[in-house]
N, C-alpha and C. Protein backbone atom coordinates (compact mmCIF):
# COMPACT_ATOMS: atom_id res chain seq x y z
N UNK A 1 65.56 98.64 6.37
CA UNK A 1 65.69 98.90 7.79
C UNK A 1 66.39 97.74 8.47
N UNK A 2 67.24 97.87 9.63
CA UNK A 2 67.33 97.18 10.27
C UNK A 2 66.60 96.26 11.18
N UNK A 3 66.75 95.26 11.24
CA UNK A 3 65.75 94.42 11.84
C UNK A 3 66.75 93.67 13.11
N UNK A 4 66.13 94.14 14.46
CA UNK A 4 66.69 93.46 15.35
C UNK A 4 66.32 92.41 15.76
N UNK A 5 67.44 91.74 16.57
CA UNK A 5 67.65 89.91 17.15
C UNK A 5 66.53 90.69 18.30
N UNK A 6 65.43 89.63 18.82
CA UNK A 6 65.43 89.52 20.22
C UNK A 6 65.54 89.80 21.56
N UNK A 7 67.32 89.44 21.08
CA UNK A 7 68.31 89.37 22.49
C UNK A 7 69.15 90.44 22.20
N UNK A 8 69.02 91.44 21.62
CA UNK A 8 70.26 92.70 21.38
C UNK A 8 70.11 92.79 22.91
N UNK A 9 68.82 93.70 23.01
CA UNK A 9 68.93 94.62 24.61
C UNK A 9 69.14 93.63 25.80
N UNK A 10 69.45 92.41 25.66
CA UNK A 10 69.66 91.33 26.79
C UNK A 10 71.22 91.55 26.68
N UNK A 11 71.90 91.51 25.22
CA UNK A 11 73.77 91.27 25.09
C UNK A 11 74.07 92.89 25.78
N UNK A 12 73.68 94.28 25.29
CA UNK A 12 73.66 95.35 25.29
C UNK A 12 73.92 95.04 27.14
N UNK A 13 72.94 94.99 27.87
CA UNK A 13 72.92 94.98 29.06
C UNK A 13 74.01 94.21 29.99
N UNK A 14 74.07 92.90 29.61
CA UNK A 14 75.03 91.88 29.82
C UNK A 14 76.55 92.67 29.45
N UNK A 15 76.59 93.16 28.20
CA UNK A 15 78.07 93.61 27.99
C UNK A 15 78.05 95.21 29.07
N UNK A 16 77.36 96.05 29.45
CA UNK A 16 77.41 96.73 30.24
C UNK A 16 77.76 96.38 31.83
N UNK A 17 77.10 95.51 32.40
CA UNK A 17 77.17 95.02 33.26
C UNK A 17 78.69 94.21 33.28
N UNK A 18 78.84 93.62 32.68
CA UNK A 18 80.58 93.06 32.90
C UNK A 18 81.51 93.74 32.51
N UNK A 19 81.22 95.05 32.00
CA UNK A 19 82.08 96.36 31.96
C UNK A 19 82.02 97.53 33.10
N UNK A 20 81.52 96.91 33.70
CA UNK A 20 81.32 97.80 35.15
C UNK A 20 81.98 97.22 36.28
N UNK A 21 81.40 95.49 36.11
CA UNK A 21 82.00 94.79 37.42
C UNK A 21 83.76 94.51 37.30
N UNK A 22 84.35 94.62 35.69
CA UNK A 22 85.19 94.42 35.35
C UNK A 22 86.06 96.41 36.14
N UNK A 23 85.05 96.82 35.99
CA UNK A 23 86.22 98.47 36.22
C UNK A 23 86.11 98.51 38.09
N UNK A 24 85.19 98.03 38.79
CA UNK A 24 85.16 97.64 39.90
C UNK A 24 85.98 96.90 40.83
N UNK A 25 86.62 96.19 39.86
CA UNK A 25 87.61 95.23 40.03
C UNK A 25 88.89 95.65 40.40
N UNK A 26 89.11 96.88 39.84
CA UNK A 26 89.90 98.04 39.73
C UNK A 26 90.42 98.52 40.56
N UNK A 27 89.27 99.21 41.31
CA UNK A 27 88.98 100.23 42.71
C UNK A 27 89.87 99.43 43.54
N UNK A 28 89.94 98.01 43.54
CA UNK A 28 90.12 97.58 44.76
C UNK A 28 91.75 97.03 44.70
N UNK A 29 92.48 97.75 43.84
CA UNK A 29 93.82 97.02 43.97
C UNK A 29 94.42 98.22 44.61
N UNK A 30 95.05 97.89 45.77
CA UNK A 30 96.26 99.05 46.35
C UNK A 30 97.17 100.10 45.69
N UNK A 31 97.15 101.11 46.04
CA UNK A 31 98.13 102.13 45.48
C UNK A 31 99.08 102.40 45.85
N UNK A 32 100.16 102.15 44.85
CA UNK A 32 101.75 102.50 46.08
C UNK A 32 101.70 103.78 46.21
N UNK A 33 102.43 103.56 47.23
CA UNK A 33 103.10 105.29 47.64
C UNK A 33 103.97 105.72 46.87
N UNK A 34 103.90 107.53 47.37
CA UNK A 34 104.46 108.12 46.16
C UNK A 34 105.85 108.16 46.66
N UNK A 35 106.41 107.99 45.57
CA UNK A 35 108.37 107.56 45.43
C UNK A 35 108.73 106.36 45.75
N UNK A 36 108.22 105.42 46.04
CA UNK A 36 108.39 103.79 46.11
C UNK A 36 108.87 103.48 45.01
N UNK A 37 109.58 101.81 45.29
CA UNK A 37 110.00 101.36 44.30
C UNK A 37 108.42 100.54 43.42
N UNK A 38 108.09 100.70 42.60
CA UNK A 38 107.09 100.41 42.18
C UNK A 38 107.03 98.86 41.22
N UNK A 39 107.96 98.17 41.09
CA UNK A 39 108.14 96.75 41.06
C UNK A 39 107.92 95.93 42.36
N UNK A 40 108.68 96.81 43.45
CA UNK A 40 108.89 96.19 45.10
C UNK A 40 107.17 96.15 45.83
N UNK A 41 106.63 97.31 44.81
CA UNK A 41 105.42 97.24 45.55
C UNK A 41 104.47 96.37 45.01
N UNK A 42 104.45 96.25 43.43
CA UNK A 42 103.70 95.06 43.39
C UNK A 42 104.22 93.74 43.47
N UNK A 43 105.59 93.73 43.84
CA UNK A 43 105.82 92.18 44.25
C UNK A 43 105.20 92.08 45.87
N UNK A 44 104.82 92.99 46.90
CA UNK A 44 104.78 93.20 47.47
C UNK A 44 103.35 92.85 47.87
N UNK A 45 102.65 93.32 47.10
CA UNK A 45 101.19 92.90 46.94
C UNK A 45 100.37 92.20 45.76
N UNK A 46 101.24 91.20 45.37
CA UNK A 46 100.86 90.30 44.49
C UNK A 46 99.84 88.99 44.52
N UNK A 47 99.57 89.20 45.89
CA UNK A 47 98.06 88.39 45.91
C UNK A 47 97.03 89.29 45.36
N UNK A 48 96.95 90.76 45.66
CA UNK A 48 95.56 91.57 45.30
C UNK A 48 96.01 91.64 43.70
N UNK A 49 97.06 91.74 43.24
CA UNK A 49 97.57 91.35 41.54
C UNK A 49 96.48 90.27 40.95
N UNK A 50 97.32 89.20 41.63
CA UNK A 50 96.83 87.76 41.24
C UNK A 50 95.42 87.79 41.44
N UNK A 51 94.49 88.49 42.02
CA UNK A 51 93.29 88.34 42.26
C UNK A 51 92.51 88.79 41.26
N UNK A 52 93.37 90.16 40.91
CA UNK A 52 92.50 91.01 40.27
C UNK A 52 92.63 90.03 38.65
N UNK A 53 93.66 89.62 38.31
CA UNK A 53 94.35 88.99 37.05
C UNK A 53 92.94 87.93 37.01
N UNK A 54 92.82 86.82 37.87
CA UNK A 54 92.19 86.04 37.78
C UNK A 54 90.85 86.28 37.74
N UNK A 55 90.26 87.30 38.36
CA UNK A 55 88.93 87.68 38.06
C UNK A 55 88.46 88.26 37.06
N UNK A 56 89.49 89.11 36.97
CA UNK A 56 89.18 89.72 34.98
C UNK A 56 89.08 88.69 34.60
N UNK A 57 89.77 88.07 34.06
CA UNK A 57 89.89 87.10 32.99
C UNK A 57 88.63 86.02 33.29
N UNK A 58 88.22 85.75 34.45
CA UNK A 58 87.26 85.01 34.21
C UNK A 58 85.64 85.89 33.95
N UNK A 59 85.13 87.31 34.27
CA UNK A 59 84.85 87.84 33.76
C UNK A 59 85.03 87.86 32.19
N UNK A 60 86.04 88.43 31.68
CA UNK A 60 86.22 88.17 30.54
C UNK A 60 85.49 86.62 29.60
N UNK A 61 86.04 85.36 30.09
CA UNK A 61 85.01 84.20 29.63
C UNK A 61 84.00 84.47 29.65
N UNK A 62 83.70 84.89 31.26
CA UNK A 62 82.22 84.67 31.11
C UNK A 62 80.81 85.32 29.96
């Protein structure tokens, strides 16, 4: 039989939880409009880019 760690249902939870806040992260980046130039628009809004870039990824470390 398998014999579990401890801490499974602590990682289990933890990896759920930063797979949620990570898709959350998501919701919140702007949508271009339809027929735009779609380079123009994310140069356009490349702080909510850069935001989202930097928070994943530190998610991600964490």
């Amino acid at each position: 039989m398998y014999n579990h760690r401890t801490t499974d249902r602590l990682e289990y939870f933890s990896d759920a939880v930063l797979a949620i806040a990570a898709t959350l992260l998501a919701t919140e980046l702007p949508k271009p409009e339809a027929g735009t130039d779609l380079l123009g628009e994310i140069l356009k809004n490349w702080p909510h880019y850069a935001a989202f870039a930097a928070s994943f990824l530190f998610i991600c470390v964490a």
